[in-house]
C-alpha atoms as a PDB file:
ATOM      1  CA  UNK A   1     128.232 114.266  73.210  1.00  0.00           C
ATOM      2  CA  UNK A   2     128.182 110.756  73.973  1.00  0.00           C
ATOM      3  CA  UNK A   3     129.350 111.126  77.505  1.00  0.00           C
ATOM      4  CA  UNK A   4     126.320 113.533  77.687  1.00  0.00           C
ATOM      5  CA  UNK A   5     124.120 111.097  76.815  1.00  0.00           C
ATOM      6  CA  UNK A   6     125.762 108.415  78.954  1.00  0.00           C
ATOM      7  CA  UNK A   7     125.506 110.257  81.888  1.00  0.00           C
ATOM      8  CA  UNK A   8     122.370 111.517  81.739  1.00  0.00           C
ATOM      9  CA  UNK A   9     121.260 107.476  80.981  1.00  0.00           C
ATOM     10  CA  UNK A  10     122.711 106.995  84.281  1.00  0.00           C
ATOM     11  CA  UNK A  11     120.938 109.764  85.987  1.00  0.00           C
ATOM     12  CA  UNK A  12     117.301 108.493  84.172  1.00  0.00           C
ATOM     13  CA  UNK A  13     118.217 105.044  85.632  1.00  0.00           C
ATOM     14  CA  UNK A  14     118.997 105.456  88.919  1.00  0.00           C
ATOM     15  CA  UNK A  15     115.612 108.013  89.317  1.00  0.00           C
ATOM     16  CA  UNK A  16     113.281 105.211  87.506  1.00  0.00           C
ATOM     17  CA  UNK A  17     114.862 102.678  89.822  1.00  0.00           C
ATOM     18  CA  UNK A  18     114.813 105.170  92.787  1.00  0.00           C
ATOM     19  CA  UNK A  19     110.747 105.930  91.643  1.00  0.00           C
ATOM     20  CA  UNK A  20     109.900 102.303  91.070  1.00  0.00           C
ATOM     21  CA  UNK A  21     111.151 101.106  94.357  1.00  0.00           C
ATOM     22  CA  UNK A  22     108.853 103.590  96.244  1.00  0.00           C
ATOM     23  CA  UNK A  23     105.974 102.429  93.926  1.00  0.00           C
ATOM     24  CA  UNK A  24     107.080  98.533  94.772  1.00  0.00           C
ATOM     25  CA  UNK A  25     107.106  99.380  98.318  1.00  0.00           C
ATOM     26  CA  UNK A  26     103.621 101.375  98.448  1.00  0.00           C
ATOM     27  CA  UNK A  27     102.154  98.291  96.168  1.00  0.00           C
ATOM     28  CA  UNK A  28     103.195  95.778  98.954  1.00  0.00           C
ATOM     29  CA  UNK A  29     101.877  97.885 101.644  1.00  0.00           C
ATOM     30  CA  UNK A  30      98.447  98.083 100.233  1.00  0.00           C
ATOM     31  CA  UNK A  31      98.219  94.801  98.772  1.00  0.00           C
ATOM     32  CA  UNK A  32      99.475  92.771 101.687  1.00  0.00           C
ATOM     33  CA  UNK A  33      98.777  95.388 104.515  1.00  0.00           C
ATOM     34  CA  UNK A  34     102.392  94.654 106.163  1.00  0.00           C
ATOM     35  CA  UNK A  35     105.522  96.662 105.548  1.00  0.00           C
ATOM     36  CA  UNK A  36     107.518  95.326 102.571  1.00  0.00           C
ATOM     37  CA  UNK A  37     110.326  92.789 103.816  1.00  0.00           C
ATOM     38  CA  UNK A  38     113.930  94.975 103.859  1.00  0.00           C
ATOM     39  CA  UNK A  39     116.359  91.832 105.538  1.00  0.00           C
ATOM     40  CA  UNK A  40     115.920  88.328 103.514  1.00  0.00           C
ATOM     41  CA  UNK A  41     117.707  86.522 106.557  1.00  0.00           C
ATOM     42  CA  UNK A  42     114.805  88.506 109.123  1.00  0.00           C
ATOM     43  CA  UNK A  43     112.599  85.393 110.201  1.00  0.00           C
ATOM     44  CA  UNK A  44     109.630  87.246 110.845  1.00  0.00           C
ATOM     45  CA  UNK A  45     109.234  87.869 107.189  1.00  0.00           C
ATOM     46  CA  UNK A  46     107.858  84.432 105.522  1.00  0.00           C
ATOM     47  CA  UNK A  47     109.677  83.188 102.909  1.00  0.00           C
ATOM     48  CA  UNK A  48     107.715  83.226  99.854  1.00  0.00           C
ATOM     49  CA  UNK A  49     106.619  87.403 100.707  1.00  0.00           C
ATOM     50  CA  UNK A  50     110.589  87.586 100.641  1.00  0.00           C
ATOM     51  CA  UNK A  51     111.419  86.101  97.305  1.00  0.00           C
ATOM     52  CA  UNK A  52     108.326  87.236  95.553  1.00  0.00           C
ATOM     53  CA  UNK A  53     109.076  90.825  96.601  1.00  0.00           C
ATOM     54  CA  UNK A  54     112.674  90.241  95.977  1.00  0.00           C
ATOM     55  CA  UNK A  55     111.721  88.764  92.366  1.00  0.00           C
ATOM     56  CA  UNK A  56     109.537  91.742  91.481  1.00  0.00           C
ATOM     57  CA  UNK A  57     112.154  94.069  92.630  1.00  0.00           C
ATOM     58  CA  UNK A  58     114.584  92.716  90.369  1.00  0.00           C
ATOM     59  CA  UNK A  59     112.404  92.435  87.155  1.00  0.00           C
ATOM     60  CA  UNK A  60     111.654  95.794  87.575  1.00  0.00           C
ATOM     61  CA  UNK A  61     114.886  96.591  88.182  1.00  0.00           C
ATOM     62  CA  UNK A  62     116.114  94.597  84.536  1.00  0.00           C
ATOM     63  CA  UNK A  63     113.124  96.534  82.693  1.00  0.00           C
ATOM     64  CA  UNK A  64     114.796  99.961  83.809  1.00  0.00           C
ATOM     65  CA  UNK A  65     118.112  99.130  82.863  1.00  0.00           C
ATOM     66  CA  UNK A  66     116.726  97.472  79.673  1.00  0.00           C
ATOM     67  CA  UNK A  67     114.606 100.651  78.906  1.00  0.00           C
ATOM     68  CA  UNK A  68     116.850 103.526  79.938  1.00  0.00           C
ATOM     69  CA  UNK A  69     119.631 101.659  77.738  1.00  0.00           C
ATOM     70  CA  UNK A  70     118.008 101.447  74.607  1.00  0.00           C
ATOM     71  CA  UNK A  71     116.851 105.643  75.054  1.00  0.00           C
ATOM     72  CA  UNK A  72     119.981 106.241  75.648  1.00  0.00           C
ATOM     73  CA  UNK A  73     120.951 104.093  72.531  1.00  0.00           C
ATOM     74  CA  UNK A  74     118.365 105.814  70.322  1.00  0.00           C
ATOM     75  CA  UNK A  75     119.437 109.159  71.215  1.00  0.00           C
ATOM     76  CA  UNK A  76     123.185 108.424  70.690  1.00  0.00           C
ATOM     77  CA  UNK A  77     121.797 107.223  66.779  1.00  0.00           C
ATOM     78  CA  UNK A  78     119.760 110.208  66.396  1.00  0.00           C
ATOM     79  CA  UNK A  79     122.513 112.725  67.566  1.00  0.00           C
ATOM     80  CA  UNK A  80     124.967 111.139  64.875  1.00  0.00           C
ATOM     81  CA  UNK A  81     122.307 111.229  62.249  1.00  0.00           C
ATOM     82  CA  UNK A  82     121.323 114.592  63.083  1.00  0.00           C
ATOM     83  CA  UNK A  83     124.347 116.560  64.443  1.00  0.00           C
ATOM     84  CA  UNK A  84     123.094 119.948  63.399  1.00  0.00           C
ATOM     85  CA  UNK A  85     119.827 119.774  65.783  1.00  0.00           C
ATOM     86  CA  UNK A  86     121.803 120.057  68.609  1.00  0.00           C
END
C-alpha cells in the first residue's frame, strides 16, 4: 500500500507544480504586463524580473514538495493505524 501512496504523492506533486506554474506565469503576466522570463541568460529580460520570478518559482516549488510530502506521510500513518478502512 505504501507504493500506492508513494506514487500517487508523486502524481499530486507534479500536478500542483504543473498547476502552480501556470498560476505563476498568469500572475506575472498581469502584474507586470510582459510575458514571464523562460531563458535566465536572455538579455532582454532584466535581471531582477529574472531572479524574482525565478525565486518565486522555486518557493513555490519547496511548498509543494513540502505539502504533498507530509499528505502523503499522513496517509501512510493513517493506513497503518487503520488497515481495515481500506
Amino acid at each position: 500500500m505504501n507504493v500506492v501512496i508513494k506514487i500517487f504523492s508523486v502524481l499530486a506533486s507534479v500536478a500542483a507544480g504543473a498547476a502552480a506554474r501556470k498560476a505563476l506565469e498568469m500572475g506575472w503576466r498581469k502584474g507586470t504586463g510582459h510575458e514571464p522570463p523562460k531563458d535566465a541568460g536572455d538579455l532582454r529580460n532584466s535581471l531582477p524580473g529574472v531572479l524574482v520570478f525565478a525565486l518565486v518559482t522555486a518557493a513555490s516549488g519547496a511548498v509543494i514538495q513540502v505539502a504533498t510530502q507530509r499528505l502523503g506521510r499522513k496517509a501512510t500513518v493513517g493506513l497503518e493505524r487503520h488497515p481495515e478502512e481500506v
